[in-house]
PDB file of N, CA and C in Angstrom:
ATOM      1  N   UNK A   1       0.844  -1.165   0.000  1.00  0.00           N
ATOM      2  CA  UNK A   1       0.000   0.000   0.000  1.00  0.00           C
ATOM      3  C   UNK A   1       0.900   1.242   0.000  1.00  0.00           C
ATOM      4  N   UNK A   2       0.454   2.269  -0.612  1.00  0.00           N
ATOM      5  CA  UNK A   2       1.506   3.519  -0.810  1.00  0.00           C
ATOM      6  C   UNK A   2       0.938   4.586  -0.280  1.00  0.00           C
ATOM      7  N   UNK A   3       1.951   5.219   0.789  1.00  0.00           N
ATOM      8  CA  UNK A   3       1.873   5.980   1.637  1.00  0.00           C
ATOM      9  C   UNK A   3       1.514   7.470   0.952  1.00  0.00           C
ATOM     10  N   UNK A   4       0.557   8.015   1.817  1.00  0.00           N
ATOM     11  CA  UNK A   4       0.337   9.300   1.042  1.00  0.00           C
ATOM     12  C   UNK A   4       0.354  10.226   2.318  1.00  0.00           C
ATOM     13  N   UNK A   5       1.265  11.380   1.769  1.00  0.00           N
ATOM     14  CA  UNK A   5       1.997  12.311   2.290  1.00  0.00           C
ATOM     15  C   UNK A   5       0.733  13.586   2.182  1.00  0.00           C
ATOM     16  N   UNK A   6       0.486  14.553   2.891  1.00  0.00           N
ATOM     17  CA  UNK A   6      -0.541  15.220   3.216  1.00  0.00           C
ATOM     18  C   UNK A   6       0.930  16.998   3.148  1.00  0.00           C
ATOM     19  N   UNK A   7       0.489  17.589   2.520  1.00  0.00           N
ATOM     20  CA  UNK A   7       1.095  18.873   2.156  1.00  0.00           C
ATOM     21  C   UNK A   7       0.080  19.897   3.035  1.00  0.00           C
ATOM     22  N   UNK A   8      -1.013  19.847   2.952  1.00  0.00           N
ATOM     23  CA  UNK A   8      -1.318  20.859   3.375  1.00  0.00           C
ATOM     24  C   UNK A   8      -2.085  20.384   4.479  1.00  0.00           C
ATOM     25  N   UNK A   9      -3.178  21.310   5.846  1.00  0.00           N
ATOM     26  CA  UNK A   9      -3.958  21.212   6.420  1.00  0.00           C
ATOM     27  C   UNK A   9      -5.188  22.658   6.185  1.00  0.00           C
ATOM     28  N   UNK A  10      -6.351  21.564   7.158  1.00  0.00           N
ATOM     29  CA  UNK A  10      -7.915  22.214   6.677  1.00  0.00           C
ATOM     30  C   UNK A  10      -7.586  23.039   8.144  1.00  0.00           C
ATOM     31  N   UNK A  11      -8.271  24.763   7.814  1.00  0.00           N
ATOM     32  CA  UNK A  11      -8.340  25.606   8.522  1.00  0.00           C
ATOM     33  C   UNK A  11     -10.011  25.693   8.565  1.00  0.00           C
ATOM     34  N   UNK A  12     -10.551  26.312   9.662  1.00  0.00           N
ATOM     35  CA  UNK A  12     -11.456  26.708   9.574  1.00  0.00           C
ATOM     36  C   UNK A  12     -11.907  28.264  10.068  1.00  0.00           C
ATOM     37  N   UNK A  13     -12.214  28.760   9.389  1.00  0.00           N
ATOM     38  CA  UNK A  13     -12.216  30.336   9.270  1.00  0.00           C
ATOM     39  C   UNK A  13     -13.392  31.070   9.842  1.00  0.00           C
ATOM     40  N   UNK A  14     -13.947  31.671  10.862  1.00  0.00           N
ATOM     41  CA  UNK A  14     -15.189  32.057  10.778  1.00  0.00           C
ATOM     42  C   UNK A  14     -15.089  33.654  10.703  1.00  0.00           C
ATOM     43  N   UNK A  15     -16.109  34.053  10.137  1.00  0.00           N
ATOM     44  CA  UNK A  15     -16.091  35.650  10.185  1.00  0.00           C
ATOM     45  C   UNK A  15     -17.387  36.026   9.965  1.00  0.00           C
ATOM     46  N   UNK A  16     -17.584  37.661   9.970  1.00  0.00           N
ATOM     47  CA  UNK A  16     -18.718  38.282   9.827  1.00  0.00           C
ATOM     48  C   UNK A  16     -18.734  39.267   8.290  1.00  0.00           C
ATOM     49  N   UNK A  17     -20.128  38.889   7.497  1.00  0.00           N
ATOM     50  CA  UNK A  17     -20.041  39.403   6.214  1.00  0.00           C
ATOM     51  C   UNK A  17     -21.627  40.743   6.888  1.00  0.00           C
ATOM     52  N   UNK A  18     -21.278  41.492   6.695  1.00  0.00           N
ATOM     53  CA  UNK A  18     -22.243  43.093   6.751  1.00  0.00           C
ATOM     54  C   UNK A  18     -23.250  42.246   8.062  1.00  0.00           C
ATOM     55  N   UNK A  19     -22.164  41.882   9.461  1.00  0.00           N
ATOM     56  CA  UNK A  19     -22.708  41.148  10.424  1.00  0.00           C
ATOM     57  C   UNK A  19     -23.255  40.144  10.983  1.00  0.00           C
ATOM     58  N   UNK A  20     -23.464  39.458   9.364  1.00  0.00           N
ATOM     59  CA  UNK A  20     -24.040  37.989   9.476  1.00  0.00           C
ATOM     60  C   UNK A  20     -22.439  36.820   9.352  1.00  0.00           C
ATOM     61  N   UNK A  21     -23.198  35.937  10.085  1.00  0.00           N
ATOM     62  CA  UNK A  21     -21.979  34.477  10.561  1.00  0.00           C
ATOM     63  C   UNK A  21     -21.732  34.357   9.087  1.00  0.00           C
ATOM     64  N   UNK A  22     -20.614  33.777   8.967  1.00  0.00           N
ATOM     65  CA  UNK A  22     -20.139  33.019   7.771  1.00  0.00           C
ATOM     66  C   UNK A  22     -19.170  32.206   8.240  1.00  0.00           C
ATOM     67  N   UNK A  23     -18.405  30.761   7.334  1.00  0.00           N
ATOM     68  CA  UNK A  23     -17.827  30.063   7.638  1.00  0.00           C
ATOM     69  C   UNK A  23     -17.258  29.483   6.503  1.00  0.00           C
ATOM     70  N   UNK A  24     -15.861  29.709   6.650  1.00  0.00           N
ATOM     71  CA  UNK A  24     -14.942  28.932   5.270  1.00  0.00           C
ATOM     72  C   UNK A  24     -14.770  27.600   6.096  1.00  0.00           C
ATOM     73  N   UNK A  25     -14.357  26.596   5.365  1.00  0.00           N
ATOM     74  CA  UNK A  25     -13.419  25.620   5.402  1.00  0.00           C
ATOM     75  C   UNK A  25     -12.487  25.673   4.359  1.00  0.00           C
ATOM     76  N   UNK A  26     -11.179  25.720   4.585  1.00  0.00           N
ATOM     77  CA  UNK A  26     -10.109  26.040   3.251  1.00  0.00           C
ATOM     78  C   UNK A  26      -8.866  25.481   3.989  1.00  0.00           C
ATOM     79  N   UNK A  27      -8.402  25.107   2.785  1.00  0.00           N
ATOM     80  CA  UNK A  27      -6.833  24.355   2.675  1.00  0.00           C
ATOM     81  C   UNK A  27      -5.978  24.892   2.638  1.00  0.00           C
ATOM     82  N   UNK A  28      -4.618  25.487   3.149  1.00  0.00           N
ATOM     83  CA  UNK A  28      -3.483  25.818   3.230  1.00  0.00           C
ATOM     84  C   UNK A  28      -2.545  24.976   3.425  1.00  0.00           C
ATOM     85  N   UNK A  29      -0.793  25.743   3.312  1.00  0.00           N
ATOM     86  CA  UNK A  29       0.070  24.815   3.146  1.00  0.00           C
ATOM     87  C   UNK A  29      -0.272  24.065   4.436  1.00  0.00           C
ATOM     88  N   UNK A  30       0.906  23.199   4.711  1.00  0.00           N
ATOM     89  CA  UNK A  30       1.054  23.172   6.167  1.00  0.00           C
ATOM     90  C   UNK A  30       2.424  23.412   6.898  1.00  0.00           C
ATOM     91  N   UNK A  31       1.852  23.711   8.325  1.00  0.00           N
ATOM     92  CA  UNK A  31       3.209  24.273   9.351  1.00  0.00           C
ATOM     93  C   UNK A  31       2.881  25.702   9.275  1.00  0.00           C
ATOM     94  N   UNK A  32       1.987  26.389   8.468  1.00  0.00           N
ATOM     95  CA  UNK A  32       1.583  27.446   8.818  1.00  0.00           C
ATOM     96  C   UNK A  32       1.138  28.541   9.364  1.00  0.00           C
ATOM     97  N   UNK A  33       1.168  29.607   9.682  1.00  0.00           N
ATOM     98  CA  UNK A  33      -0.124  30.212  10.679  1.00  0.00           C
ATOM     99  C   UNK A  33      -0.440  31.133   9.628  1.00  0.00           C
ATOM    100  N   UNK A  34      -1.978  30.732   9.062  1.00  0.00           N
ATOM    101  CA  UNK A  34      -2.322  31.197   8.213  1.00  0.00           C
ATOM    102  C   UNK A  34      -3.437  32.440   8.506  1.00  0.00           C
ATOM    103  N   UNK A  35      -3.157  33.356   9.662  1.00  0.00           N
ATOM    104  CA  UNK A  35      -4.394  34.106   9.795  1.00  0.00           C
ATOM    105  C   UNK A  35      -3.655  34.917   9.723  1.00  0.00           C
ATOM    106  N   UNK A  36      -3.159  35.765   8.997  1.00  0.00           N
ATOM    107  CA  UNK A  36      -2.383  36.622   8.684  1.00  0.00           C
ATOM    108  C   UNK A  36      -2.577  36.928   6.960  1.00  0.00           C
ATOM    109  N   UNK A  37      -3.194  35.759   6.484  1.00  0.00           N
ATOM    110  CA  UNK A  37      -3.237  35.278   5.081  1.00  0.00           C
ATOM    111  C   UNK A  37      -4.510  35.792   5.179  1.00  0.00           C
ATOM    112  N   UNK A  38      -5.266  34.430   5.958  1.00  0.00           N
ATOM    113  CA  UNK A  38      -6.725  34.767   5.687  1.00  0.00           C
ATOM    114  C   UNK A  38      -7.207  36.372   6.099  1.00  0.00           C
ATOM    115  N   UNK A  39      -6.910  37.261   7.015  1.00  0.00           N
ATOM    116  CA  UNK A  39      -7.260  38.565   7.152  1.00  0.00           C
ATOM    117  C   UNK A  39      -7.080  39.176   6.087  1.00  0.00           C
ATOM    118  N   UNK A  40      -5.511  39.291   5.431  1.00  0.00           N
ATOM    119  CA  UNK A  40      -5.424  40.000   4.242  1.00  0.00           C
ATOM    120  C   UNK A  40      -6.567  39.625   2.776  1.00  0.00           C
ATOM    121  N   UNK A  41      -6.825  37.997   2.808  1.00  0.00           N
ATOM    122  CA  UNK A  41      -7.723  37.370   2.148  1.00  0.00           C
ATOM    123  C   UNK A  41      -9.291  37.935   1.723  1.00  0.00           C
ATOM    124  N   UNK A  42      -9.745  38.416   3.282  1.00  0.00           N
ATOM    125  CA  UNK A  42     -11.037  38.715   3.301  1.00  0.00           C
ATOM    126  C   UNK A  42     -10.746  40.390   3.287  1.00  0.00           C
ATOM    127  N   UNK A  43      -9.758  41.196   3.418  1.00  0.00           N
ATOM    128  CA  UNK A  43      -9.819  42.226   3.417  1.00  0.00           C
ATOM    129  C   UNK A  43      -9.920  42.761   1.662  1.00  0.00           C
ATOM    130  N   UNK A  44      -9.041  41.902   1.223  1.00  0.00           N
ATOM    131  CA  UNK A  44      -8.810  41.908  -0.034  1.00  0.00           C
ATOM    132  C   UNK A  44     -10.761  41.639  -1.265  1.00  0.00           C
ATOM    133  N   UNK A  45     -11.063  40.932  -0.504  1.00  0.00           N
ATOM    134  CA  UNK A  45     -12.109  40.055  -1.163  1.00  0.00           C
ATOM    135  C   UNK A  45     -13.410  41.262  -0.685  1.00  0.00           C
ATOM    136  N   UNK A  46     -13.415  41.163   0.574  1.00  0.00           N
ATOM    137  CA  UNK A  46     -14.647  41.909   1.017  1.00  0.00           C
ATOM    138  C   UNK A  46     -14.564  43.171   1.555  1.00  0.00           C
ATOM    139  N   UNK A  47     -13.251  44.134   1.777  1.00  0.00           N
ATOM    140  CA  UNK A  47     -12.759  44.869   2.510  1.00  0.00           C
ATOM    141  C   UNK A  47     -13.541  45.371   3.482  1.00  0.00           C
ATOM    142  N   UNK A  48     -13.992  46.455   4.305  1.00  0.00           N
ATOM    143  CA  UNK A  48     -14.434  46.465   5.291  1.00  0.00           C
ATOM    144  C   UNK A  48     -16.244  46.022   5.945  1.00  0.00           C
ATOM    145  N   UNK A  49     -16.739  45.097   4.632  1.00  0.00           N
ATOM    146  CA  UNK A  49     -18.158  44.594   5.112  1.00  0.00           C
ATOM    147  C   UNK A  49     -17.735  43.426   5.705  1.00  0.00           C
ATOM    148  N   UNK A  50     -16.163  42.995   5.586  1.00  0.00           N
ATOM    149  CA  UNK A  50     -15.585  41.382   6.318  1.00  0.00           C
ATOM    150  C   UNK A  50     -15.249  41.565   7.970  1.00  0.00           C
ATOM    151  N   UNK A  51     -15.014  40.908   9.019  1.00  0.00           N
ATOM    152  CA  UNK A  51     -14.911  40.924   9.978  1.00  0.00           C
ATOM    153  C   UNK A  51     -14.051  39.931  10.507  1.00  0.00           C
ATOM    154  N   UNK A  52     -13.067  39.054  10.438  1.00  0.00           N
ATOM    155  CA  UNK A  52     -12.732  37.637  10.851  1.00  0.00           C
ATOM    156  C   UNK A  52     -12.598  37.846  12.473  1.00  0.00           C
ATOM    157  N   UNK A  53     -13.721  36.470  12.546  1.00  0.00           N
ATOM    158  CA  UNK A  53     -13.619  36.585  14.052  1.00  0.00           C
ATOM    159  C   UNK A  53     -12.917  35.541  14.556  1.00  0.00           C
ATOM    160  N   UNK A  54     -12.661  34.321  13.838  1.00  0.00           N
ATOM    161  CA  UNK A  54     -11.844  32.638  14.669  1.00  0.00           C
ATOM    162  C   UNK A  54     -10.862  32.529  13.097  1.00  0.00           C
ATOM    163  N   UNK A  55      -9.960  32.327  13.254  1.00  0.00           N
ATOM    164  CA  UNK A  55      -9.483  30.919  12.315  1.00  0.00           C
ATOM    165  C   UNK A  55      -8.309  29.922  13.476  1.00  0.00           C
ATOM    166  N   UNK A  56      -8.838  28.756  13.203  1.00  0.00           N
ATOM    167  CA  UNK A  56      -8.343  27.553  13.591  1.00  0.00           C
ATOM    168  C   UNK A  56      -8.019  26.533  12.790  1.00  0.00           C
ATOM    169  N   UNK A  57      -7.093  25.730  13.294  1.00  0.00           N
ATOM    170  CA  UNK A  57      -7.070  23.949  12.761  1.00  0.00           C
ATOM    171  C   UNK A  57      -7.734  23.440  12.556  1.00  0.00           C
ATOM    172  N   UNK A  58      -8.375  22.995  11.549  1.00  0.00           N
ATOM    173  CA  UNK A  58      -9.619  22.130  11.817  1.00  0.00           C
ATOM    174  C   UNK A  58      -9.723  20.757  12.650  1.00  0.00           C
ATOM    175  N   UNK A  59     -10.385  20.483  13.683  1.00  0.00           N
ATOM    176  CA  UNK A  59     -10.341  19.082  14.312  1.00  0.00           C
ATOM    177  C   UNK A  59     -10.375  18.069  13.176  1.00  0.00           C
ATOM    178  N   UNK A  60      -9.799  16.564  13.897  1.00  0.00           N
ATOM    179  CA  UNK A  60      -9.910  15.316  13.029  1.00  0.00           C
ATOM    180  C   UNK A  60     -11.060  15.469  12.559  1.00  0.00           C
ATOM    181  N   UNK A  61     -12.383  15.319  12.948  1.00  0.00           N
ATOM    182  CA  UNK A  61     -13.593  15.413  12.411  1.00  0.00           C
ATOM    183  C   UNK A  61     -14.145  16.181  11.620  1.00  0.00           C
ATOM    184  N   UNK A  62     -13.674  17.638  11.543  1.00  0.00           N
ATOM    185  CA  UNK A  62     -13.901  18.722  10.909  1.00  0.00           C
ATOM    186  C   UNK A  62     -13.104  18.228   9.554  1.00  0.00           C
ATOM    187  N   UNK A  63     -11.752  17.624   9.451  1.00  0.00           N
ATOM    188  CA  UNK A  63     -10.862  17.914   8.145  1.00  0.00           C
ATOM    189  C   UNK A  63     -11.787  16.586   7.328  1.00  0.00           C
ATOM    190  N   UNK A  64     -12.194  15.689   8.197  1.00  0.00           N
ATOM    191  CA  UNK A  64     -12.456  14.012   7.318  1.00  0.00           C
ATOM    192  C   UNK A  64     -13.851  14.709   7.020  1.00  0.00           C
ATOM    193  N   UNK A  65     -14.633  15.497   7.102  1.00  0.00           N
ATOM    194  CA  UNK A  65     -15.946  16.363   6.942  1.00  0.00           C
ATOM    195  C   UNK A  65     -15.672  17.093   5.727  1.00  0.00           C
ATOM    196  N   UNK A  66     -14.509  18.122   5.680  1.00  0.00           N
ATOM    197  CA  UNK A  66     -13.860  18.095   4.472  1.00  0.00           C
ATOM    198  C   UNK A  66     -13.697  17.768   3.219  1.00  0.00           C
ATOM    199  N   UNK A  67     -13.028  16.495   3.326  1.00  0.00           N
ATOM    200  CA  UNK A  67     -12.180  15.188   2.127  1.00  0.00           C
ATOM    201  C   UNK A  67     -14.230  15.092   2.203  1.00  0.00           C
ATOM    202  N   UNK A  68     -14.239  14.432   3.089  1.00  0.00           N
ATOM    203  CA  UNK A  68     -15.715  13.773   2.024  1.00  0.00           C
ATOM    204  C   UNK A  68     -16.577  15.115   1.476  1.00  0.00           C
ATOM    205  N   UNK A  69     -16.560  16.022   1.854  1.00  0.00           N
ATOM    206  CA  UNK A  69     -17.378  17.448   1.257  1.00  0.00           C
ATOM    207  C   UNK A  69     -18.488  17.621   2.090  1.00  0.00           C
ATOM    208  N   UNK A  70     -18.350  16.962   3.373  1.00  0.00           N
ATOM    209  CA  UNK A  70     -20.095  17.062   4.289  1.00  0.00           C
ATOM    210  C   UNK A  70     -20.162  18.395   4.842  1.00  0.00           C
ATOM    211  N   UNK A  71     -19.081  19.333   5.335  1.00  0.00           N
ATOM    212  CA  UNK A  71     -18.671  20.448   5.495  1.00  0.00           C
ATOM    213  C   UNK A  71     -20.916  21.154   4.935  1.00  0.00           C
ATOM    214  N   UNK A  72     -21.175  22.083   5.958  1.00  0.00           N
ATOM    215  CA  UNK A  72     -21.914  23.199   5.904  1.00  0.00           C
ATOM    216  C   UNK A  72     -21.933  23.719   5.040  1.00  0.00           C
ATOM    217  N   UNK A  73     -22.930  24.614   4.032  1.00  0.00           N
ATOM    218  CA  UNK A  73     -22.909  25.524   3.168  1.00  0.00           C
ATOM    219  C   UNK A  73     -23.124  26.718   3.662  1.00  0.00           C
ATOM    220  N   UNK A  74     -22.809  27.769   3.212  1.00  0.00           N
ATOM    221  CA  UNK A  74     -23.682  28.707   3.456  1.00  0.00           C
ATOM    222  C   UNK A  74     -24.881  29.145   2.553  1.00  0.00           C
ATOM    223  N   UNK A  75     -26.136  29.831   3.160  1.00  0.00           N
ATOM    224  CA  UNK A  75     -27.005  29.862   2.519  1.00  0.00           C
ATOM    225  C   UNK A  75     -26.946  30.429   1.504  1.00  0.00           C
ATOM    226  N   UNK A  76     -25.778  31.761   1.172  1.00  0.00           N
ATOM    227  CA  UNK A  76     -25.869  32.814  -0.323  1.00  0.00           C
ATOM    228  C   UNK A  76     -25.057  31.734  -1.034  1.00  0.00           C
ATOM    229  N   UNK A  77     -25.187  31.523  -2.139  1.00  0.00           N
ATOM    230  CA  UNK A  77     -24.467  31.312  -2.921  1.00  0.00           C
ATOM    231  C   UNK A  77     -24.194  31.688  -4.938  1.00  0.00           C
ATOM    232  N   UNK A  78     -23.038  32.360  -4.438  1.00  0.00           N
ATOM    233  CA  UNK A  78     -22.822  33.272  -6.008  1.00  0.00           C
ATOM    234  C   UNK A  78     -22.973  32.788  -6.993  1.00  0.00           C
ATOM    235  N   UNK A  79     -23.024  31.434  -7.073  1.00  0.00           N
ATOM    236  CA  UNK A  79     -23.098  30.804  -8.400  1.00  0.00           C
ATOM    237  C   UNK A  79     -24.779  30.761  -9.110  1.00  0.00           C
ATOM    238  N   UNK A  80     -25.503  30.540  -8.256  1.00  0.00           N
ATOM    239  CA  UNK A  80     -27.135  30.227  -8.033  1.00  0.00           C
ATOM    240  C   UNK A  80     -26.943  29.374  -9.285  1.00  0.00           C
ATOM    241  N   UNK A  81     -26.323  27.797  -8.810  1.00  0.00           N
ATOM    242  CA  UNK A  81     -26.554  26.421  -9.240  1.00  0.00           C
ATOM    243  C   UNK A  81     -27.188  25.982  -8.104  1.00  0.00           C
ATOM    244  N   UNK A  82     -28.125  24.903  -8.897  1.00  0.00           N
ATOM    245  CA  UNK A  82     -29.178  24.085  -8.037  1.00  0.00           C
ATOM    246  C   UNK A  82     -28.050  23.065  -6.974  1.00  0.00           C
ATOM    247  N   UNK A  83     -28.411  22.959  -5.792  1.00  0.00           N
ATOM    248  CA  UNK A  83     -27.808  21.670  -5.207  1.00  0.00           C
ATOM    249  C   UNK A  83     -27.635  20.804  -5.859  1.00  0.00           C
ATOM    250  N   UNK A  84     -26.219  20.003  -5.409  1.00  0.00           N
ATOM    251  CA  UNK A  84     -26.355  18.349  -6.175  1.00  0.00           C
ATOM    252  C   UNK A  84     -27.250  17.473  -5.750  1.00  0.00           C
ATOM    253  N   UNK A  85     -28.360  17.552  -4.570  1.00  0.00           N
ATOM    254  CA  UNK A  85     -28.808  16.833  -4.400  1.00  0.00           C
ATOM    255  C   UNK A  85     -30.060  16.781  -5.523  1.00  0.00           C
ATOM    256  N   UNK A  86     -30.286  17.629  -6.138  1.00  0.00           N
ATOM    257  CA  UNK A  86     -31.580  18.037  -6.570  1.00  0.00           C
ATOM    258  C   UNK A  86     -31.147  18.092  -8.408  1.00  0.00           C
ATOM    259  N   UNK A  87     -31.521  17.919  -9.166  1.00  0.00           N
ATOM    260  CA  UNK A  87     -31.392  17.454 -10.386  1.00  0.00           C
ATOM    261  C   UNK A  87     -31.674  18.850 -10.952  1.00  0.00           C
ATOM    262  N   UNK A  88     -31.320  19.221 -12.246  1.00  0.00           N
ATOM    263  CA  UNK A  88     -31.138  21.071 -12.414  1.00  0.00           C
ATOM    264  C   UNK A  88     -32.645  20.484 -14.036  1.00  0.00           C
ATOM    265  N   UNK A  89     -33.523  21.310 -13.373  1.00  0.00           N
ATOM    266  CA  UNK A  89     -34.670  21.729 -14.324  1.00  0.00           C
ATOM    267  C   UNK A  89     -34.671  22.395 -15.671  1.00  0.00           C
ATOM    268  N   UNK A  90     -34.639  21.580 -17.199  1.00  0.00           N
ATOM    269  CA  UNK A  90     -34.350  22.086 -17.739  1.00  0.00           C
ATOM    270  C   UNK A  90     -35.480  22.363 -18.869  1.00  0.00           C
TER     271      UNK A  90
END
């Protein structure tokens, strides 16, 4: 069996968008301290309607939540594609 080497780790990010919760899960290198990244990230992205209030490691449970994609959505989403659960109406 062949060993697989893991480069990066799952952070989990929480912040405030024009006051409402939001929540990344995102991948960075690893050995990092990546909230220095992610601030400039959301400042960059959302500048002052962003707020970061936590970023952490993600627990064992949180990263294997991750890899499989069970991870939370948030409710906006920019793309406005139908869920995968739900078959797209054509």
């Amino acid at each position: 069996m062949a060993k697989l080497f893991r480069t990066s780790s799952v952070w989990v990010v929480e912040f405030t968008y024009d006051g409402r919760p939001r929540t990344w899960y995102k991948a960075f290198p690893e050995g990092q301290d990546v909230r220095p990244k992610i601030a400039a990230l959301l400042e960059e992205l959302y500048g002052e309607h962003a707020r970061l209030v936590s970023a952490r490691p993600a627990t064992e449970n949180e990263d294997l939540a991750f890899i499989r994609g069970d991870v939370p959505k948030n409710q906006l989403c920019p793309t406005r594609r139908a869920p995968l659960t739900r078959p797209r109406e054509e």
